[in-house]
Protein backbone atom coordinates (compact mmCIF):
# COMPACT_ATOMS: atom_id res chain seq x y z
CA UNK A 1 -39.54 4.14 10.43
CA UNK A 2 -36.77 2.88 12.63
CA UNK A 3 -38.61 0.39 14.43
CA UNK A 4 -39.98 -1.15 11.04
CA UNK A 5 -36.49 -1.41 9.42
CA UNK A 6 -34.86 -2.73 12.04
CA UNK A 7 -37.97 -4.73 12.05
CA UNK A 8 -37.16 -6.13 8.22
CA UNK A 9 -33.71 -6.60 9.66
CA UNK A 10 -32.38 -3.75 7.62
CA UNK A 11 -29.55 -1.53 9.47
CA UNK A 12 -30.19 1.83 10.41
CA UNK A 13 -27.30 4.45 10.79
CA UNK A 14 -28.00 7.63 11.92
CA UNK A 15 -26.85 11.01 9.59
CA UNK A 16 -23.75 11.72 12.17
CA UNK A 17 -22.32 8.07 11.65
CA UNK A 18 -22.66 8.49 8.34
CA UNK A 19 -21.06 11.40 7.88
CA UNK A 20 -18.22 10.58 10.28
CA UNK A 21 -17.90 7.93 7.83
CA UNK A 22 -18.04 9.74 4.61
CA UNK A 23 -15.19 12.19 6.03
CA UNK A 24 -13.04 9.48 7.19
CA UNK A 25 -13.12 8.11 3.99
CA UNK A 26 -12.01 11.43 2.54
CA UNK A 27 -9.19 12.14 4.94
CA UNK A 28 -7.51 8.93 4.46
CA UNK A 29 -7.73 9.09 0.91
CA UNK A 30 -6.16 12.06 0.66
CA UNK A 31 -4.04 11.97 3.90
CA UNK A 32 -0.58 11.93 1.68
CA UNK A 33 -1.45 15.27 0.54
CA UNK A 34 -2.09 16.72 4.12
CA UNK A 35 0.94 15.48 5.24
CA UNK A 36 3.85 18.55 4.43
CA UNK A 37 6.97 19.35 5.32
CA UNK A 38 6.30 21.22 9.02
CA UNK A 39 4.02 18.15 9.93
CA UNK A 40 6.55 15.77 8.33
CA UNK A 41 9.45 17.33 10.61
CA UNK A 42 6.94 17.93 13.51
CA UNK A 43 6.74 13.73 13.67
CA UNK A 44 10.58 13.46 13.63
CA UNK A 45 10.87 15.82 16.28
CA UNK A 46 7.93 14.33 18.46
CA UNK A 47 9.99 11.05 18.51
CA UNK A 48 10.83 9.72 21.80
CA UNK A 49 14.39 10.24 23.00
CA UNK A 50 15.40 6.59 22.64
CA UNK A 51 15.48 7.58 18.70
CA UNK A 52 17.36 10.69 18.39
CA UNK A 53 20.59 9.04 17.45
CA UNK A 54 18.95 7.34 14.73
CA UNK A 55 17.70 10.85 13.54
CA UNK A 56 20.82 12.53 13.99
CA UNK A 57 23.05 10.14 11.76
CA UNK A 58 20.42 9.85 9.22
CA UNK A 59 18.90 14.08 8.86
CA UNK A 60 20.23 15.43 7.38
CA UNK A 61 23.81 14.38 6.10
CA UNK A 62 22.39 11.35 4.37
CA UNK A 63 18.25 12.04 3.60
CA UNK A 64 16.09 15.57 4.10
CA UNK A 65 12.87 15.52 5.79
CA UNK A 66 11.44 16.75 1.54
CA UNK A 67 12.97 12.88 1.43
CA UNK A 68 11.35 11.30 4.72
CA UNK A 69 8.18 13.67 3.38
CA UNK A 70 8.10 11.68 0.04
CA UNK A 71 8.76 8.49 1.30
CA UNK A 72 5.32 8.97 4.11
CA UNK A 73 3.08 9.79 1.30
CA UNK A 74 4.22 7.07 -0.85
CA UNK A 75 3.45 4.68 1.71
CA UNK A 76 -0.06 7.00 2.55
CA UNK A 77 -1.27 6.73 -0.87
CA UNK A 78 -1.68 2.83 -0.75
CA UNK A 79 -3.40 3.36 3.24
CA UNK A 80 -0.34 2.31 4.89
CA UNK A 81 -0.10 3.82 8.27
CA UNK A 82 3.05 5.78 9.23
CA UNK A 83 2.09 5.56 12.57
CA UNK A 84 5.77 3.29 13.47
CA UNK A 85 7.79 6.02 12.30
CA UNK A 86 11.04 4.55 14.03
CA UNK A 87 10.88 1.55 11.78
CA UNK A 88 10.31 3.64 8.31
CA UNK A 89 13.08 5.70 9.51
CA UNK A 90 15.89 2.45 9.79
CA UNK A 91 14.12 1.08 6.49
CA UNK A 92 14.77 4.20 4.81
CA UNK A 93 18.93 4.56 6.58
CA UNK A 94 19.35 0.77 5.42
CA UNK A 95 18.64 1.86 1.95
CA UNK A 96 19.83 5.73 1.46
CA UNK A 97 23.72 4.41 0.52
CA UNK A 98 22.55 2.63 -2.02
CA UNK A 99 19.71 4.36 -3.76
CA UNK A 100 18.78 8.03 -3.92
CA UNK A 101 14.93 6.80 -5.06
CA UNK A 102 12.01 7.67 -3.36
CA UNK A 103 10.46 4.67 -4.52
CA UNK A 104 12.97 1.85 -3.81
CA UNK A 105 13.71 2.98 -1.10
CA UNK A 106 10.15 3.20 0.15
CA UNK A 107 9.54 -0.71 -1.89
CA UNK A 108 12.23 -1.54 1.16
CA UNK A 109 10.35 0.29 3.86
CA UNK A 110 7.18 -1.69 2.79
CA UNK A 111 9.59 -5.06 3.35
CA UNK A 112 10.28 -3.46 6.95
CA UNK A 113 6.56 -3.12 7.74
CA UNK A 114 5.52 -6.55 6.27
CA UNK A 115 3.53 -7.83 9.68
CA UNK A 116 1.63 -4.46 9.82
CA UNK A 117 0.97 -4.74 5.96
CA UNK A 118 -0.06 -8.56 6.47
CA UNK A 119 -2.20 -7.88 9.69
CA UNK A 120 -4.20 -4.77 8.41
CA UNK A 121 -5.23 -7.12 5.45
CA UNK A 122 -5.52 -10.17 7.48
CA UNK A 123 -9.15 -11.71 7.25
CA UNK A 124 -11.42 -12.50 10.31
CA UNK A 125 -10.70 -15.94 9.88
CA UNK A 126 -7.45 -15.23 10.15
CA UNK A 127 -5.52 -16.06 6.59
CA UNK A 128 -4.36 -13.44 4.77
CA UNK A 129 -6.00 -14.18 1.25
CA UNK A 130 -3.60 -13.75 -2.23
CA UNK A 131 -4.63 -14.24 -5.76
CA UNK A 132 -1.31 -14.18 -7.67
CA UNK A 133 -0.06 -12.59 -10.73
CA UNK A 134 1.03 -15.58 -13.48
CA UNK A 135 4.17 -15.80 -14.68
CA UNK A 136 3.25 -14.69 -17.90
CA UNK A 137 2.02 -11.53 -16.76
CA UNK A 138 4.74 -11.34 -14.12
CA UNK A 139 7.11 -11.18 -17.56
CA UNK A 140 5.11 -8.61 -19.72
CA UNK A 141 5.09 -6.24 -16.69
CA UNK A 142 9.11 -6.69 -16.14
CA UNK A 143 9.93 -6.47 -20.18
CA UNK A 144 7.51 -3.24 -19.92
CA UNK A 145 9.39 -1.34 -17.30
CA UNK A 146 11.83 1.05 -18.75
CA UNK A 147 14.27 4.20 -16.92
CA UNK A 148 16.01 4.01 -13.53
CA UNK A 149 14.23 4.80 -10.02
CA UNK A 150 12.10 7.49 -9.81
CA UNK A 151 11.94 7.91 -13.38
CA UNK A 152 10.98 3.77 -14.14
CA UNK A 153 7.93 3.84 -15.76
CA UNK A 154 5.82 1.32 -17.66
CA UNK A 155 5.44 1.08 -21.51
CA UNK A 156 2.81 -1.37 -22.44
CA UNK A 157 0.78 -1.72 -25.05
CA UNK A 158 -2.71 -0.23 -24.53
CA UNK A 159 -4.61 -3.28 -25.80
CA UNK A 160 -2.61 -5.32 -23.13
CA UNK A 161 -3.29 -3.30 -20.73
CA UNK A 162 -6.86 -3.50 -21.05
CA UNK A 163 -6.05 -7.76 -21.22
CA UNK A 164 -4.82 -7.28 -17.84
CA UNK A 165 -7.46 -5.21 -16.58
CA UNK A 166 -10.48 -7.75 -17.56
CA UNK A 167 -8.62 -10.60 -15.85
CA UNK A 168 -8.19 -8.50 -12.70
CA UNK A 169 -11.55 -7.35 -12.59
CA UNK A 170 -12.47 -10.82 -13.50
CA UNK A 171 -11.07 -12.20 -10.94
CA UNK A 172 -11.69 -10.22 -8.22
CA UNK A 173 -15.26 -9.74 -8.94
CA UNK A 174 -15.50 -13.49 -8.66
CA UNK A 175 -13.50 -13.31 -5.34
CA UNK A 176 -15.90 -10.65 -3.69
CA UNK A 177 -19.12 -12.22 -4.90
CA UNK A 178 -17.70 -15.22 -2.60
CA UNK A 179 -17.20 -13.08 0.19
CA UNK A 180 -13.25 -12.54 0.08
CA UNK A 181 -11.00 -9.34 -0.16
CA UNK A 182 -7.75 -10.43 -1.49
CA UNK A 183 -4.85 -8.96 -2.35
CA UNK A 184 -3.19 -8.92 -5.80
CA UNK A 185 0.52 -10.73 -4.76
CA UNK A 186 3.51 -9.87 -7.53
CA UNK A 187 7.04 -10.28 -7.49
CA UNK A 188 9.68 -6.94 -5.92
CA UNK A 189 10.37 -5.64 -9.14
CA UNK A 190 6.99 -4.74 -10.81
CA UNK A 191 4.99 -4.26 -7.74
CA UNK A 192 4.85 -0.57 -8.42
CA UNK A 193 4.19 -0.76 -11.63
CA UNK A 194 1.00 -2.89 -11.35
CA UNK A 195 -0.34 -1.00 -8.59
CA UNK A 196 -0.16 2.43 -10.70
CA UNK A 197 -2.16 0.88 -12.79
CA UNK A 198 -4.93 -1.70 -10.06
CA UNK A 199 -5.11 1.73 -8.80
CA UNK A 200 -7.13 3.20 -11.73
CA UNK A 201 -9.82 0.97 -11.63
CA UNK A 202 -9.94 -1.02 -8.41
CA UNK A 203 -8.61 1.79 -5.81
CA UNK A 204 -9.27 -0.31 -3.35
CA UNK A 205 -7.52 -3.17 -4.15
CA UNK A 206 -3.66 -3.78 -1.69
CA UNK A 207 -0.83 -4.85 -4.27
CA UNK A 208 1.50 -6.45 -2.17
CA UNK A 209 5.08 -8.03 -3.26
CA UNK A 210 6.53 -11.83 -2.00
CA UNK A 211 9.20 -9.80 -0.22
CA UNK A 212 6.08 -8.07 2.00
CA UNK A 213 4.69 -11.67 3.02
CA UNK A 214 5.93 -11.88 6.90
CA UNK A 215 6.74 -15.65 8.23
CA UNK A 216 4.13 -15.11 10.71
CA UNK A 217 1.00 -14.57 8.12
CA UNK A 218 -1.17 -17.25 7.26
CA UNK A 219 -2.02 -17.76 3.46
CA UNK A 220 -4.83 -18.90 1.32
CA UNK A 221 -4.17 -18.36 -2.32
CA UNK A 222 -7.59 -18.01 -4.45
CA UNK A 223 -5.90 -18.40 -7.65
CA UNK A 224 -4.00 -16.27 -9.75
CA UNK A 225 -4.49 -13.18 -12.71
């Protein structure tokens, strides 16, 4: 029935595509848990020479490779590829003296990789398109945080939390019905903490903070949460 679909203008994939799909799909959404500690230290190694020095000063008398480990999946979980290792790896020595956390210091490594962030969400027209988070819910998120680095985590109120899930899904609905795949912009602080929660119901969904934004990106904001 080929001819026919493709006839009724339908598109027809064949079973190997689609499972090549399916699995690819798979891997890279659970690519921070295939990463471990041998593969973690075999991409350190497998740097060019040009890098050792950088290496050397930073493994392992100021981070471990469980550290550099951590930091790759963090940035894995949210589809971020790890592929320029080099620049993760000065992100992460710019930021070891003055925080032991996992996740600040990977928050900084995100600022270091903001044109790879902005390009792999870039739109084929070109713009990078942002629906923002209001102040009012920038403020409920940063009054909800409580603890210190990896142990920050948020304490709102489960009725406002379901607030601020409607008005994402709300919104976003509304943006892909038009044809557009935004991304949810916050401020630094509480990026984290809205994306541990986007990712519960809207996986798919990039949370990205003003400080990822690179000069070079163009922006069309759709409106804001």
């Amino acid at each position: 029935l080929r001819d026919e679909a493709n006839f009724r203008g339908l598109t027809v994939v064949d079973p190997a595509t689609v499972l090549t799909t399916h699995l690819t799909e798979v891997l890279k959404e659970n690519m921070a848990e295939l990463l471990s500690f041998a593969e973690t230290k075999k991409l350190i190694d497998d740097l060019p020479g040009e890098h050792k020095k950088l290496v050397e000063d930073l493994i392992p008398s100021q981070f471990t490779i469980t550290g550099v480990q951590r930091v790759l999946q963090n940035l894995l979980n949210e589809r971020v590829s790890i592929r320029d290792l080099p620049t993760i790896l000065e992100g992460i020595a710019e930021m070891v003296g003055r925080s032991n956390s996992t996740q600040t210091i990977t928050e900084h490594v995100r600022t270091r990789l903001s044109r790879q962030i902005c390009g792999a969400n870039t739109s084929p027209a070109g713009y990078l398109p942002l629906i923002a988070l209001s102040p009012a819910w920038e403020q409920a998120f940063a009054e909800s945080l409580i603890g210190q680095g990896d142990e920050r985590q948020l304490a709102m109120a489960p009725s406002r939390l379901q607030e601020f899930i409607a008005s994402v899904r709300q919104r976003f609905d509304s943006a892909a019905n038009e044809g557009d795949l935004p991304v949810l912009l916050t401020s630094p602080g509480i990026r984290n903490a809205v994306r541990s929660i986007v990712e519960r119901f809207r996986p798919q969904t990039v949370v990205m903070s003003q400080a990822e934004i690179h000069a070079s990106a163009k922006l069309r904001t759709l409106g804001q949460v």
